[in-house]
C-alpha atoms as a PDB file:
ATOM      1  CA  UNK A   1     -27.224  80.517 109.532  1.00  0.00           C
ATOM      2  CA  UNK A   2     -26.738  80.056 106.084  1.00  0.00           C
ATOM      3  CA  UNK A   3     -28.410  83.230 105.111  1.00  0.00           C
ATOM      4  CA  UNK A   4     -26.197  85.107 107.610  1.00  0.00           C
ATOM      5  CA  UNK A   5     -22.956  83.503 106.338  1.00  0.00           C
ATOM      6  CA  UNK A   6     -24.110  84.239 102.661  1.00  0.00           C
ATOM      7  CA  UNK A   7     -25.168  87.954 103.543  1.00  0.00           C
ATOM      8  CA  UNK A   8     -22.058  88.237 105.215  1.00  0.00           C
ATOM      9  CA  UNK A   9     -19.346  86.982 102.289  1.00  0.00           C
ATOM     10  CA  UNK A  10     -21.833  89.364  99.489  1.00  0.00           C
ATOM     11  CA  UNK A  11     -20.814  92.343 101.733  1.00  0.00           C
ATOM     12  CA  UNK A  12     -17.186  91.127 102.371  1.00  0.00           C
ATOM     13  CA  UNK A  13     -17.081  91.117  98.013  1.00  0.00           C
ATOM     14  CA  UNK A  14     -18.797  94.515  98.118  1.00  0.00           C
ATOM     15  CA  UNK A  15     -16.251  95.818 100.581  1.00  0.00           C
ATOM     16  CA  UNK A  16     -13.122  94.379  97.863  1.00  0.00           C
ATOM     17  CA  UNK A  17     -14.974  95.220  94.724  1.00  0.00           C
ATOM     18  CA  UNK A  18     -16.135  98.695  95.859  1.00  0.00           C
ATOM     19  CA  UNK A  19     -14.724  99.786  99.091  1.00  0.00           C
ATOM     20  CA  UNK A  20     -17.151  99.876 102.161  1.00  0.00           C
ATOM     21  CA  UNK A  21     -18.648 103.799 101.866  1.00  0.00           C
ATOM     22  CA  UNK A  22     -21.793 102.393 100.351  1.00  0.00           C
ATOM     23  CA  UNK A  23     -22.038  99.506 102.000  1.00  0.00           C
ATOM     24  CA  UNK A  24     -20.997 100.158 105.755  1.00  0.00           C
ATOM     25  CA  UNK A  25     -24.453 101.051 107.213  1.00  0.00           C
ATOM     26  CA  UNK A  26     -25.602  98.002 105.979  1.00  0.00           C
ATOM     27  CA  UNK A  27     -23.176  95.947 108.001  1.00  0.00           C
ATOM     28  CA  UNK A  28     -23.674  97.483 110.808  1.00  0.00           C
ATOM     29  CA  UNK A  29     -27.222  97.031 111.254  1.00  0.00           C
ATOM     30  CA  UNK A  30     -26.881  93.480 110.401  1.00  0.00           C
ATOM     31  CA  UNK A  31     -24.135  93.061 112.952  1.00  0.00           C
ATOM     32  CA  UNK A  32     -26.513  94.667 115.292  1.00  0.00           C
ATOM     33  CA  UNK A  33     -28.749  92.345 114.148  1.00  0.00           C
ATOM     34  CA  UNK A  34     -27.000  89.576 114.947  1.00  0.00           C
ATOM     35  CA  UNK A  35     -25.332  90.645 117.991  1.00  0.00           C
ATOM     36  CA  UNK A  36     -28.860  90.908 119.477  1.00  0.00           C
ATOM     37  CA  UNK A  37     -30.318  87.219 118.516  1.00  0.00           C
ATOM     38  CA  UNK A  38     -26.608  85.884 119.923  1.00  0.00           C
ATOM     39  CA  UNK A  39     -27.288  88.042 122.630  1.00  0.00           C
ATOM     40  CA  UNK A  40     -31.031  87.186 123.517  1.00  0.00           C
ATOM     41  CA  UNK A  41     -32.452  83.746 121.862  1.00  0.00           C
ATOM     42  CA  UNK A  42     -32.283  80.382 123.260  1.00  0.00           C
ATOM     43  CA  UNK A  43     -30.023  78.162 121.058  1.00  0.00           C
ATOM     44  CA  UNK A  44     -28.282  75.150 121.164  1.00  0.00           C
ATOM     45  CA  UNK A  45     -24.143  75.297 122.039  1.00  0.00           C
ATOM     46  CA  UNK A  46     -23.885  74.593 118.484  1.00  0.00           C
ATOM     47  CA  UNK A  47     -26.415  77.416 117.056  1.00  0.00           C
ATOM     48  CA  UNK A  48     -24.294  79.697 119.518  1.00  0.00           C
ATOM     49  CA  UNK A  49     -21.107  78.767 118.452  1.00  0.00           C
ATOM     50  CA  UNK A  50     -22.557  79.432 114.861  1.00  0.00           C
ATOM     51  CA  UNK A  51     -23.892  82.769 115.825  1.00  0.00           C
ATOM     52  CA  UNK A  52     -21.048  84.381 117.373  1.00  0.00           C
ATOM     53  CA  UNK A  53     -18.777  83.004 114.595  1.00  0.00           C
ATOM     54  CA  UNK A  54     -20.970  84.911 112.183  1.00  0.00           C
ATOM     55  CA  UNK A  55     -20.566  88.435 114.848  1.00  0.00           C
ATOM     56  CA  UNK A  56     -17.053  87.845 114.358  1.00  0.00           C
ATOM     57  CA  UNK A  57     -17.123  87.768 110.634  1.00  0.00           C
ATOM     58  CA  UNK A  58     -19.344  90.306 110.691  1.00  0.00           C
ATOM     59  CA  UNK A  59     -17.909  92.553 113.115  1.00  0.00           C
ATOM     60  CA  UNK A  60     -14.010  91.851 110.870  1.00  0.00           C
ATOM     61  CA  UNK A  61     -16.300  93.182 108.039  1.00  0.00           C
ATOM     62  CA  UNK A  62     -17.521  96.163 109.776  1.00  0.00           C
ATOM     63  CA  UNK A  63     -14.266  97.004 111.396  1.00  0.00           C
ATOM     64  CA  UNK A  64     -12.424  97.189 108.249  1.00  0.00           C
ATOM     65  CA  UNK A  65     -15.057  99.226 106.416  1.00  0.00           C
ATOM     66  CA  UNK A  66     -14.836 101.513 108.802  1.00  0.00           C
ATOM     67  CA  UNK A  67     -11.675 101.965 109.216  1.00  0.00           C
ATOM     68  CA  UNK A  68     -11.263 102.372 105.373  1.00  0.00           C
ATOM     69  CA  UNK A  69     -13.684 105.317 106.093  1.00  0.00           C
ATOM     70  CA  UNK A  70     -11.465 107.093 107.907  1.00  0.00           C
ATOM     71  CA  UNK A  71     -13.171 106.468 110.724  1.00  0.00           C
ATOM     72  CA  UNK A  72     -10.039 104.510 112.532  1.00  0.00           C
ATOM     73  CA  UNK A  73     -11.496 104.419 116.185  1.00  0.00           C
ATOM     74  CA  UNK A  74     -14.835 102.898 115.414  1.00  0.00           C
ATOM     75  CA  UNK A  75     -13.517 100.767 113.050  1.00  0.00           C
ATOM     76  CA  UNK A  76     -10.989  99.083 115.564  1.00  0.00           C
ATOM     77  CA  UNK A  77     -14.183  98.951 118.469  1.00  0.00           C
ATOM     78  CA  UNK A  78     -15.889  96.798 115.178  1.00  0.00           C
ATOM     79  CA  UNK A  79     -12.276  94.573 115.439  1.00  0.00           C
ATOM     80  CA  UNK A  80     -12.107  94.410 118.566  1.00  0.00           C
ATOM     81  CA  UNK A  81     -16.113  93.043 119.035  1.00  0.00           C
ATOM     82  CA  UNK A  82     -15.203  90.836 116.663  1.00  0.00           C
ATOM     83  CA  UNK A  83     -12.342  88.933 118.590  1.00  0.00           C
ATOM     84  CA  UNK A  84     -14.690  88.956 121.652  1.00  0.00           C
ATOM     85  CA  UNK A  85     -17.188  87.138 119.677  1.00  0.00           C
ATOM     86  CA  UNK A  86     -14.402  84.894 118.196  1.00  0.00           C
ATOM     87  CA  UNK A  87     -13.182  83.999 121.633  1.00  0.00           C
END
């Protein structure tokens, strides 16, 4: 989890520094990533509560990058992922 938290804050700096055009396709396959082990491995309730806190963050990452891109309706499905995951 700690690699996922870590990958997830470097691409949340990139996204400040640099805005998210170089970045974004990054995010998304490791929110794809992630989605799918949440989605498909056996874990403990904490692991999963860890796991779909990190889609969340993920997905908020995503969601604004891709919004910033101009592309406004994918980036608000990446949002809106991201408070399913939260909840």
């Amino acid at each position: 989890m700690k690699r996922i938290e870590a990958t997830t804050e470097a691409f949340r700096e990139l996204d400040n520094a640099h805005g998210g055009g170089l970045s974004r396709l990054a995010v998304v396959g490791q929110l794809q990533h992630v989605t799918h082990l949440a989605l498909t491995s056996t874990y403990t309730e904490e692991t999963g509560r860890a796991l779909f806190v990190a889609v969340a963050e993920l997905a908020s990452v995503a969601g604004w990058m891709t919004h910033d891109a101009g592309a406004h309706s994918t980036g608000q499905h990446y949002l809106l992922l991201g408070l399913q995951a939260a909840k």
